[in-house]
C-alpha atoms as a PDB file:
ATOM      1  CA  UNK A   1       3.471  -8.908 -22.564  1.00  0.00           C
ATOM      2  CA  UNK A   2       4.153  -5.021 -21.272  1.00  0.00           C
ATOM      3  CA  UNK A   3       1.652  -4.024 -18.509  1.00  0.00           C
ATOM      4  CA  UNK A   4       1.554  -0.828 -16.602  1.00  0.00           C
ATOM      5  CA  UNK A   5      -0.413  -2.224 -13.576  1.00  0.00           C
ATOM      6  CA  UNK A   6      -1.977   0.859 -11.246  1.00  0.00           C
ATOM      7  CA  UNK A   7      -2.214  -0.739  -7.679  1.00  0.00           C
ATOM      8  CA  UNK A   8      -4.809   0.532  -5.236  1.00  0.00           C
ATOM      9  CA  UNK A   9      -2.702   2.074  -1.605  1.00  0.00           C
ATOM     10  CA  UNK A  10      -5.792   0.779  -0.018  1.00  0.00           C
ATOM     11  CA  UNK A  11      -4.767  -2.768  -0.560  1.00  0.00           C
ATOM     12  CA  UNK A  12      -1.421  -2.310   0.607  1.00  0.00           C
ATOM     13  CA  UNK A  13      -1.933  -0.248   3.393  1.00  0.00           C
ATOM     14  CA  UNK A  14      -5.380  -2.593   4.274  1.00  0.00           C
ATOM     15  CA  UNK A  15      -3.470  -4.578   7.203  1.00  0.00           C
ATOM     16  CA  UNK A  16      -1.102  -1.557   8.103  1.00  0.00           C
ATOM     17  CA  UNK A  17       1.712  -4.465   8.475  1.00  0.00           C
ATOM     18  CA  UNK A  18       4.680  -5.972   5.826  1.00  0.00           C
ATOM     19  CA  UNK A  19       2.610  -9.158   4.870  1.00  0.00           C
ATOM     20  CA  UNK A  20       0.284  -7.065   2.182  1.00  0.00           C
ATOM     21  CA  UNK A  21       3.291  -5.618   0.410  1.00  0.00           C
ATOM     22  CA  UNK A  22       5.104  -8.794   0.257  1.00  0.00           C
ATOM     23  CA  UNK A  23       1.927 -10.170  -1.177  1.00  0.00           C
ATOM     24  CA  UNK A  24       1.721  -8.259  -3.889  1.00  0.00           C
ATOM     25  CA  UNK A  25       5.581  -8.405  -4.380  1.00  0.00           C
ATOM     26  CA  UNK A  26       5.490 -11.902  -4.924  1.00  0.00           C
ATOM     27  CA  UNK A  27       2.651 -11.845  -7.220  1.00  0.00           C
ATOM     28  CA  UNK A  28       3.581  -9.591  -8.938  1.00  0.00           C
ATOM     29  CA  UNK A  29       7.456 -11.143  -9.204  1.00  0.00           C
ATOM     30  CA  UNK A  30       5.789 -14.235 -10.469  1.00  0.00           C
ATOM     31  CA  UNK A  31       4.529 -12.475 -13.587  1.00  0.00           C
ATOM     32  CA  UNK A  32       8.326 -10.632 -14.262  1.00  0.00           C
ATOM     33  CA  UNK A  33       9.788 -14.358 -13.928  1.00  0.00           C
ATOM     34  CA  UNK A  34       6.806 -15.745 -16.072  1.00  0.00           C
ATOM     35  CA  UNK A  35       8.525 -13.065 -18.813  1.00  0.00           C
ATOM     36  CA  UNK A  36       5.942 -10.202 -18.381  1.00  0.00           C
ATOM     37  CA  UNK A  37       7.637  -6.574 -18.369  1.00  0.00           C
ATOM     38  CA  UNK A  38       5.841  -4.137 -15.801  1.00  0.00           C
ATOM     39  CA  UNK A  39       5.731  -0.770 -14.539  1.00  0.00           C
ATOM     40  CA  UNK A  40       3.546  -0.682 -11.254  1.00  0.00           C
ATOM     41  CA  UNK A  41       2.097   2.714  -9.924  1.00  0.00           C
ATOM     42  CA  UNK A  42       1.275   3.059  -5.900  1.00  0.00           C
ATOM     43  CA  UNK A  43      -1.824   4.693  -5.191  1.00  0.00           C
ATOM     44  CA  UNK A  44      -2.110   6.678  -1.562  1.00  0.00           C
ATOM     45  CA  UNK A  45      -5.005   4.716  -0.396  1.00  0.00           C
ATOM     46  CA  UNK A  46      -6.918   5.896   3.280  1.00  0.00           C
ATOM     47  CA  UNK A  47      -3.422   7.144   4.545  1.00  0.00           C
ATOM     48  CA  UNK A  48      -3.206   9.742   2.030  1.00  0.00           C
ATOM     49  CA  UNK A  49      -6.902  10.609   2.347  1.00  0.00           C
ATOM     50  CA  UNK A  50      -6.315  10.937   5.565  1.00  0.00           C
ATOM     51  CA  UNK A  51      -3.233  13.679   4.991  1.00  0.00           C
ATOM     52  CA  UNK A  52      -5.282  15.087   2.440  1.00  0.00           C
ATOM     53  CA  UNK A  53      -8.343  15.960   4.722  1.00  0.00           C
ATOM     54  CA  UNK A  54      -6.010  16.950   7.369  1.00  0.00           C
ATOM     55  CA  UNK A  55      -4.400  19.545   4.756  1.00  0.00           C
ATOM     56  CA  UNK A  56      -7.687  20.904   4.043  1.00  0.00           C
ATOM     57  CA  UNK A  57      -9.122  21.254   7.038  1.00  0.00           C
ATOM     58  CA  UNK A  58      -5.230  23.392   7.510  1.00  0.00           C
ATOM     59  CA  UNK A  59      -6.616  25.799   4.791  1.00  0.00           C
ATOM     60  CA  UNK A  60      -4.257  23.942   2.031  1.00  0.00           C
ATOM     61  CA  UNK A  61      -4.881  24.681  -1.369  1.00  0.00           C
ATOM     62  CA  UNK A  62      -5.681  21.715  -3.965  1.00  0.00           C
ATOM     63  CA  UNK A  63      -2.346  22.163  -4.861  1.00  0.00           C
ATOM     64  CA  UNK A  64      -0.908  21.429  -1.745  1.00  0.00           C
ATOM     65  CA  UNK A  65      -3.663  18.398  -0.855  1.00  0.00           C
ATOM     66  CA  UNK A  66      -2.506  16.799  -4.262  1.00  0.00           C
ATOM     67  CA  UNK A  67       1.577  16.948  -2.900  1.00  0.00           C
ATOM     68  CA  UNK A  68       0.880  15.558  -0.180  1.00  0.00           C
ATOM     69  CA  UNK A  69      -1.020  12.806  -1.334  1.00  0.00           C
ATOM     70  CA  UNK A  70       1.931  11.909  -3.965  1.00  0.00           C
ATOM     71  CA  UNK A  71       4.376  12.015  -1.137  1.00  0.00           C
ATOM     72  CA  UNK A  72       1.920   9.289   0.468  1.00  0.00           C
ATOM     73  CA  UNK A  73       2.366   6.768  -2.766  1.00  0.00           C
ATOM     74  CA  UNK A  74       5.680   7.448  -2.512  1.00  0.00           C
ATOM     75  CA  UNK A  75       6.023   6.028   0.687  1.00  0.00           C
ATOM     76  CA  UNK A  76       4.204   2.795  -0.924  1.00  0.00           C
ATOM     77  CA  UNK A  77       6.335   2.652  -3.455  1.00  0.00           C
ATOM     78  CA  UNK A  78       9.365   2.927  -1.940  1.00  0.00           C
ATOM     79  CA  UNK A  79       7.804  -0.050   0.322  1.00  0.00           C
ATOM     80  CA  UNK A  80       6.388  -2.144  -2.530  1.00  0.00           C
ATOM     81  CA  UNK A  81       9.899  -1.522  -3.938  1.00  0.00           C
ATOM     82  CA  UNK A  82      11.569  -3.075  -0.715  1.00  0.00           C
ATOM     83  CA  UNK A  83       9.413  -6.282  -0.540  1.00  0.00           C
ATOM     84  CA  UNK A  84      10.619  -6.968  -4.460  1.00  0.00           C
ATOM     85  CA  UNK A  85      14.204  -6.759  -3.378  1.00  0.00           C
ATOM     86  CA  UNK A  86      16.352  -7.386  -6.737  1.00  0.00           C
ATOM     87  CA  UNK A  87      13.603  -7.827  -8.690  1.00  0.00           C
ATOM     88  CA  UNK A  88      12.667  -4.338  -8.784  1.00  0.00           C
ATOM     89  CA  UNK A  89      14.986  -1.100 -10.202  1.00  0.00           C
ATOM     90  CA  UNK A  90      15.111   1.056  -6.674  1.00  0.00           C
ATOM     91  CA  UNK A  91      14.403   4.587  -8.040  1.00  0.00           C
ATOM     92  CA  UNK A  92      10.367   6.164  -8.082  1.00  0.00           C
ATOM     93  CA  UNK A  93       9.172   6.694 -11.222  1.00  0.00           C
ATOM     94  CA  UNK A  94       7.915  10.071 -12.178  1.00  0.00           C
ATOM     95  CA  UNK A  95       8.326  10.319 -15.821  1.00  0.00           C
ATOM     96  CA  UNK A  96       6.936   8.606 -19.191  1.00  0.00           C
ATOM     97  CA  UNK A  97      10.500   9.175 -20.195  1.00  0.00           C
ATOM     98  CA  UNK A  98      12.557   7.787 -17.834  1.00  0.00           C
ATOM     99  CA  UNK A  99      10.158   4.286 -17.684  1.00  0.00           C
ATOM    100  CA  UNK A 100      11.106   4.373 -21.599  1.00  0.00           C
ATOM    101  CA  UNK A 101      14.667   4.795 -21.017  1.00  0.00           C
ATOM    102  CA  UNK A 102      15.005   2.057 -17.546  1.00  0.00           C
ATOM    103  CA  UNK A 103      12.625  -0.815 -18.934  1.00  0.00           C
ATOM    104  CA  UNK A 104      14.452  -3.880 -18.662  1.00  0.00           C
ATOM    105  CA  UNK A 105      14.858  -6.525 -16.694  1.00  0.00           C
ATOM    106  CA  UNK A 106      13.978  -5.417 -13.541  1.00  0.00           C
ATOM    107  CA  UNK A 107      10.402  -4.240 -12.730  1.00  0.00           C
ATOM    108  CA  UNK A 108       9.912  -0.618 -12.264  1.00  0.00           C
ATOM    109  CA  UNK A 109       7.503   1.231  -9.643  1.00  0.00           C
ATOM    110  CA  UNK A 110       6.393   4.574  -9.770  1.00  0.00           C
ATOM    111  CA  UNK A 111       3.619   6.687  -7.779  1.00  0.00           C
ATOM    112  CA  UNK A 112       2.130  10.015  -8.311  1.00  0.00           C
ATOM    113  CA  UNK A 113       3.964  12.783  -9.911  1.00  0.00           C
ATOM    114  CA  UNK A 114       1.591  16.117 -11.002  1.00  0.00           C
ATOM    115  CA  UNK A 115      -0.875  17.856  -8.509  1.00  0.00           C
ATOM    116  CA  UNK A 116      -3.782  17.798 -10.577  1.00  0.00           C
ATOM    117  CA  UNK A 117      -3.783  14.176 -11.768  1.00  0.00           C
ATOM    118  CA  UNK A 118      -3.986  10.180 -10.010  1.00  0.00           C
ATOM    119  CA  UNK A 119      -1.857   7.310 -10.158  1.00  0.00           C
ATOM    120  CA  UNK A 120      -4.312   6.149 -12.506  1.00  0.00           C
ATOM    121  CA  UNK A 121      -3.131   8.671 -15.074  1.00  0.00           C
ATOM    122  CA  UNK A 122       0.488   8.070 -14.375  1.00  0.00           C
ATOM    123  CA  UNK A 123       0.058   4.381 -14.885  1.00  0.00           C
ATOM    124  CA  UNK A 124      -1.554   5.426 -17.932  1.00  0.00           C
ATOM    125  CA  UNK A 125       0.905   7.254 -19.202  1.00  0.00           C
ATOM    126  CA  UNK A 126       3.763   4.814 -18.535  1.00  0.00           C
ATOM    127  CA  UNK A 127       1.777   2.643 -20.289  1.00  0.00           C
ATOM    128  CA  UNK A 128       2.017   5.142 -23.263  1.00  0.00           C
ATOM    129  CA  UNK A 129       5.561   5.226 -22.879  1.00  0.00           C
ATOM    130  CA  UNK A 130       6.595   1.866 -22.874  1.00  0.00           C
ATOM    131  CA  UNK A 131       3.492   0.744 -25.580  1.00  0.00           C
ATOM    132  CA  UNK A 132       2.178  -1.582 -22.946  1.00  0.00           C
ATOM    133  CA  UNK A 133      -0.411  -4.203 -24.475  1.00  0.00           C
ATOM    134  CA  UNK A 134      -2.417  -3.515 -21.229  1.00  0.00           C
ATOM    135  CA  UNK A 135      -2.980  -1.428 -18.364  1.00  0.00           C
ATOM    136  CA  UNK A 136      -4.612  -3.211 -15.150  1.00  0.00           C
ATOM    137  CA  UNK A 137      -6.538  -0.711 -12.616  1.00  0.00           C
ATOM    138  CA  UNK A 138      -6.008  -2.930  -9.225  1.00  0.00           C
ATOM    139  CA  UNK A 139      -8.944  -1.981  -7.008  1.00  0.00           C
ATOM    140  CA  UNK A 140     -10.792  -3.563  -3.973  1.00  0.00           C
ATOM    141  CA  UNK A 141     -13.841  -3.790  -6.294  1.00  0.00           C
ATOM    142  CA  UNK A 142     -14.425  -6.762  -8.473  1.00  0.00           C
ATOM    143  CA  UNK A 143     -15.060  -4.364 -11.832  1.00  0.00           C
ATOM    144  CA  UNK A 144     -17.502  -1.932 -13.312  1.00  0.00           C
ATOM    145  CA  UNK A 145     -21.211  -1.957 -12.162  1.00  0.00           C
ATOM    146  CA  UNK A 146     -24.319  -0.935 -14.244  1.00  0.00           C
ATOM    147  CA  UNK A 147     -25.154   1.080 -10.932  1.00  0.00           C
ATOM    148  CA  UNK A 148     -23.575   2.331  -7.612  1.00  0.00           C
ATOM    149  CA  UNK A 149     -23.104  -0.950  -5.684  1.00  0.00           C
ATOM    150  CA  UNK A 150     -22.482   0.616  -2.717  1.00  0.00           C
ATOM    151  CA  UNK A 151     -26.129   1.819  -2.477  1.00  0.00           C
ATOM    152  CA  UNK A 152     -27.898  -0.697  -4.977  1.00  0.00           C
ATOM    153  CA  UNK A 153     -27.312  -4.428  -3.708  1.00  0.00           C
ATOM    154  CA  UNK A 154     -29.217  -5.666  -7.354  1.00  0.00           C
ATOM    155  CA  UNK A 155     -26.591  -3.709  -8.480  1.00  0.00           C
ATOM    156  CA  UNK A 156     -24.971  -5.875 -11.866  1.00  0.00           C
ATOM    157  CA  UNK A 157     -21.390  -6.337 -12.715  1.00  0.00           C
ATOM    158  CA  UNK A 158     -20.316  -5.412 -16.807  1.00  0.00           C
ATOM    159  CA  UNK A 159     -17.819  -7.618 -17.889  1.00  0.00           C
ATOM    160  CA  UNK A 160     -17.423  -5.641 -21.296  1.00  0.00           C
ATOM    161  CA  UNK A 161     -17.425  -1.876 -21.787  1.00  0.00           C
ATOM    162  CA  UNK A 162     -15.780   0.014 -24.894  1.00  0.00           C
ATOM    163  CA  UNK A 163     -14.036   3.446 -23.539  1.00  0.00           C
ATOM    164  CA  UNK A 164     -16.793   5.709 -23.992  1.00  0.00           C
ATOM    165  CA  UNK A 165     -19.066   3.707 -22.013  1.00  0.00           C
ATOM    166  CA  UNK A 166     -16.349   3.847 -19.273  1.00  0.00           C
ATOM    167  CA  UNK A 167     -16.332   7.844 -19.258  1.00  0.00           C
ATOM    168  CA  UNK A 168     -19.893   8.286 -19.358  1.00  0.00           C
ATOM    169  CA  UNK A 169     -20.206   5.897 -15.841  1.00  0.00           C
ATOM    170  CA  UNK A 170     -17.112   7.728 -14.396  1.00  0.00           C
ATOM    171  CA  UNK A 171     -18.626  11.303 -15.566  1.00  0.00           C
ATOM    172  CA  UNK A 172     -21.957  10.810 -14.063  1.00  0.00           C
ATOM    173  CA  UNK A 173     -20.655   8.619 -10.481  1.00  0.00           C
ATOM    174  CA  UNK A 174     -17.251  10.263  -9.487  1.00  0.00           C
ATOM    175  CA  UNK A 175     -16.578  13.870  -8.774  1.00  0.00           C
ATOM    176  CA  UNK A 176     -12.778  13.548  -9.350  1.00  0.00           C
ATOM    177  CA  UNK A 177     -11.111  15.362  -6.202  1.00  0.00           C
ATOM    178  CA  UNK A 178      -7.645  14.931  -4.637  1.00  0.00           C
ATOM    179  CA  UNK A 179      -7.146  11.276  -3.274  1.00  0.00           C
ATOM    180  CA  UNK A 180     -10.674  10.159  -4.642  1.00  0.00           C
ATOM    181  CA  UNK A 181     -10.801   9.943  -8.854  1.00  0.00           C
ATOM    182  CA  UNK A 182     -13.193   6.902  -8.161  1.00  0.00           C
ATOM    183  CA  UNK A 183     -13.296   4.600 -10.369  1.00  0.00           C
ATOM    184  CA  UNK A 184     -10.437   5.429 -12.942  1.00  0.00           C
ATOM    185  CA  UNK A 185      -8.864   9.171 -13.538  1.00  0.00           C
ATOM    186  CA  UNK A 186     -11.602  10.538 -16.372  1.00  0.00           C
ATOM    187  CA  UNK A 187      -8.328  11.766 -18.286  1.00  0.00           C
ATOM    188  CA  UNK A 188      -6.956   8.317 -17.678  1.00  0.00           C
ATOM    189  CA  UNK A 189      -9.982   6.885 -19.732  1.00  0.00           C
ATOM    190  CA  UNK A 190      -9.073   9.460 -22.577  1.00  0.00           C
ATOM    191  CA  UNK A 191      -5.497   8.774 -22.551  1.00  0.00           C
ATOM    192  CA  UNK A 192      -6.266   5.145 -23.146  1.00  0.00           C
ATOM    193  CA  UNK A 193      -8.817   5.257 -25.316  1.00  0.00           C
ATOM    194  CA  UNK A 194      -6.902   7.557 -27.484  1.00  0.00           C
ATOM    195  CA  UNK A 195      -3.700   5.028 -27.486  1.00  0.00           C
ATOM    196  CA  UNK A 196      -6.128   2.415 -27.443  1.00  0.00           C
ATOM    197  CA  UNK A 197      -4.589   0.507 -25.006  1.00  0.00           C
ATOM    198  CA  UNK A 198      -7.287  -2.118 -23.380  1.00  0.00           C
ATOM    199  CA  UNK A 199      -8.342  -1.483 -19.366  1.00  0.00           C
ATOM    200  CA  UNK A 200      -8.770  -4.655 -17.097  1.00  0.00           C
ATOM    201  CA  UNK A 201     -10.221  -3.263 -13.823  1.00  0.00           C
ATOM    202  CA  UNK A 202      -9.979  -5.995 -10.818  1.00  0.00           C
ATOM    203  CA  UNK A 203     -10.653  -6.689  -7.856  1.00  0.00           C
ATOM    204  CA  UNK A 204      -7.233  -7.094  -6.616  1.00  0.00           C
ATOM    205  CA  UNK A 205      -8.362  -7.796  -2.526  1.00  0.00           C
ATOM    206  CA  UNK A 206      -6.486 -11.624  -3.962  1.00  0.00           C
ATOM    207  CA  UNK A 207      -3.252 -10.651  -5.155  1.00  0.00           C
ATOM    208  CA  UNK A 208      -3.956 -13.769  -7.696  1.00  0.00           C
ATOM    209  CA  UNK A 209      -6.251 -11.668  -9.917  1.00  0.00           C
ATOM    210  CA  UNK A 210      -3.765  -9.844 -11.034  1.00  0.00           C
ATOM    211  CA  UNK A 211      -1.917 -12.975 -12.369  1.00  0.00           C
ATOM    212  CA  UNK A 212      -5.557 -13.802 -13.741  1.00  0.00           C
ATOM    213  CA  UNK A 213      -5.842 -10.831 -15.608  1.00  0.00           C
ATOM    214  CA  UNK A 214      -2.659 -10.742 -17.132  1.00  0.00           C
ATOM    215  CA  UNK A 215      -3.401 -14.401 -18.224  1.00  0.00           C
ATOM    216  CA  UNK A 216      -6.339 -13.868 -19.611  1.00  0.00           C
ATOM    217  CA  UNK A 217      -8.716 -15.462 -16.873  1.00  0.00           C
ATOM    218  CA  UNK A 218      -9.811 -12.708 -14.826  1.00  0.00           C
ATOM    219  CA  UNK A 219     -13.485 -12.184 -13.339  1.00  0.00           C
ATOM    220  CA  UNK A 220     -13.534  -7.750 -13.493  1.00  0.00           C
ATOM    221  CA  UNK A 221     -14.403  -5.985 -16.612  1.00  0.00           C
ATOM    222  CA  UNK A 222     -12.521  -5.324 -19.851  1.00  0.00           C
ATOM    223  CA  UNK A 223     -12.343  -1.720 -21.631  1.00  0.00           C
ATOM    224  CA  UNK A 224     -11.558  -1.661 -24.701  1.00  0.00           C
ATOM    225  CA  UNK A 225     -13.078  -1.116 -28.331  1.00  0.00           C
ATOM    226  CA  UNK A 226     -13.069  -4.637 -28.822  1.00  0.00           C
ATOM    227  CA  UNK A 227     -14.468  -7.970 -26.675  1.00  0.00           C
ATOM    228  CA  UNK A 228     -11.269 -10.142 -27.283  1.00  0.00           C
END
């Protein structure tokens, strides 16, 4: 199977140490040597919300807030890239393109690219590129909720949403801003609904779901226009 995976920089930067990358490295190695092909995207995570804030309370312009949180998941790429030694081709992905033209063997890592846009998109994108069967949105929350359950503890997880469903949750929850898209990018829900390439979003706190969702055995929700 081809999966672009887009990996929160919250969970990697979580214990500010080397024992959460090397967590998802070998997780994430598993699935290359169980004969997946992946591209993996870095999010920024609280570090580059942190830069970002800092940048506009500096006067920066979104412009400028967006750079520097892509030079933040570079930094987790590069260090993602690291803990997969071998395994991994040791360039940062930008571009669609050059994921198409260096898919192989080795797994490749990107992180953010455009101002303007999230990880989200990029591993969205890549997925485009490469015509990934699936794109996997690693987050620290275990899938889609019919409400906000950060302020509605009845709050109900979905296990099955088609795209449109997706947008209309992300629309009216998320207000899309450098280093916080929420959810999933809005034009990340477009891009795959328009490729029609199914969503998994996880909770990825255990690096295991990831191996769960990718086998089919997951406990987040599924976007896609069909169930199965």
């Amino acid at each position: 199977m081809k999966v672009s995976i887009s990996l929160g920089g919250s969970l990697l930067t979580k214990n500010q140490d080397s024992q959460s990358y090397i967590k998802y490295a070998n997780a994430i190695r598993r699935l290359k040597n169980a004969g997946h092909t992946m591209v993996v995207v870095c999010g920024g995570g609280k570090l580059a919300r942190q830069y970002i804030n800092l940048s506009k309370e500096l006067g920066a312009s979104h412009k400028i807030q967006d750079e520097v949180g892509i030079l933040t998941t570079h930094i987790n790429a590069l260090l993602l890239i690291s803990a997969l030694g071998k395994d991994a081709d040791s360039r940062i992905h930008r571009r669609g393109v050059d994921v198409k033209n260096h898919l192989g063997e080795r797994i490749l890592v990107g992180g953010g690219h455009r101002p303007g846009s999230s990880t989200d998109y990029r591993a969205a994108l890549f997925a485009g590129a490469i015509n990934a069967d699936l794109i996997v949105n690693v987050t620290d929350f275990p899938g889609v909720f019919d409400k906000d359950p950060k302020k509605y503890p009845d709050a109900k997880k979905i296990d099955y949403l088609n795209y449109e469903q997706l947008e209309e949750i992300v629309r009216s929850r998320f207000k899309q801003s450098p280093g916080d898209y929420g959810l999933f990018d809005l034009k990340a829900v477009k891009y795959a609904a328009n490729k029609k390439i199914p969503v998994i979003i996880i909770d990825g706190t255990d690096p295991e779901e990831i191996v769960n969702a990718i086998n089919g055995k997951h406990n987040g929700t599924l976007i896609s226009d069909k169930k199965n």
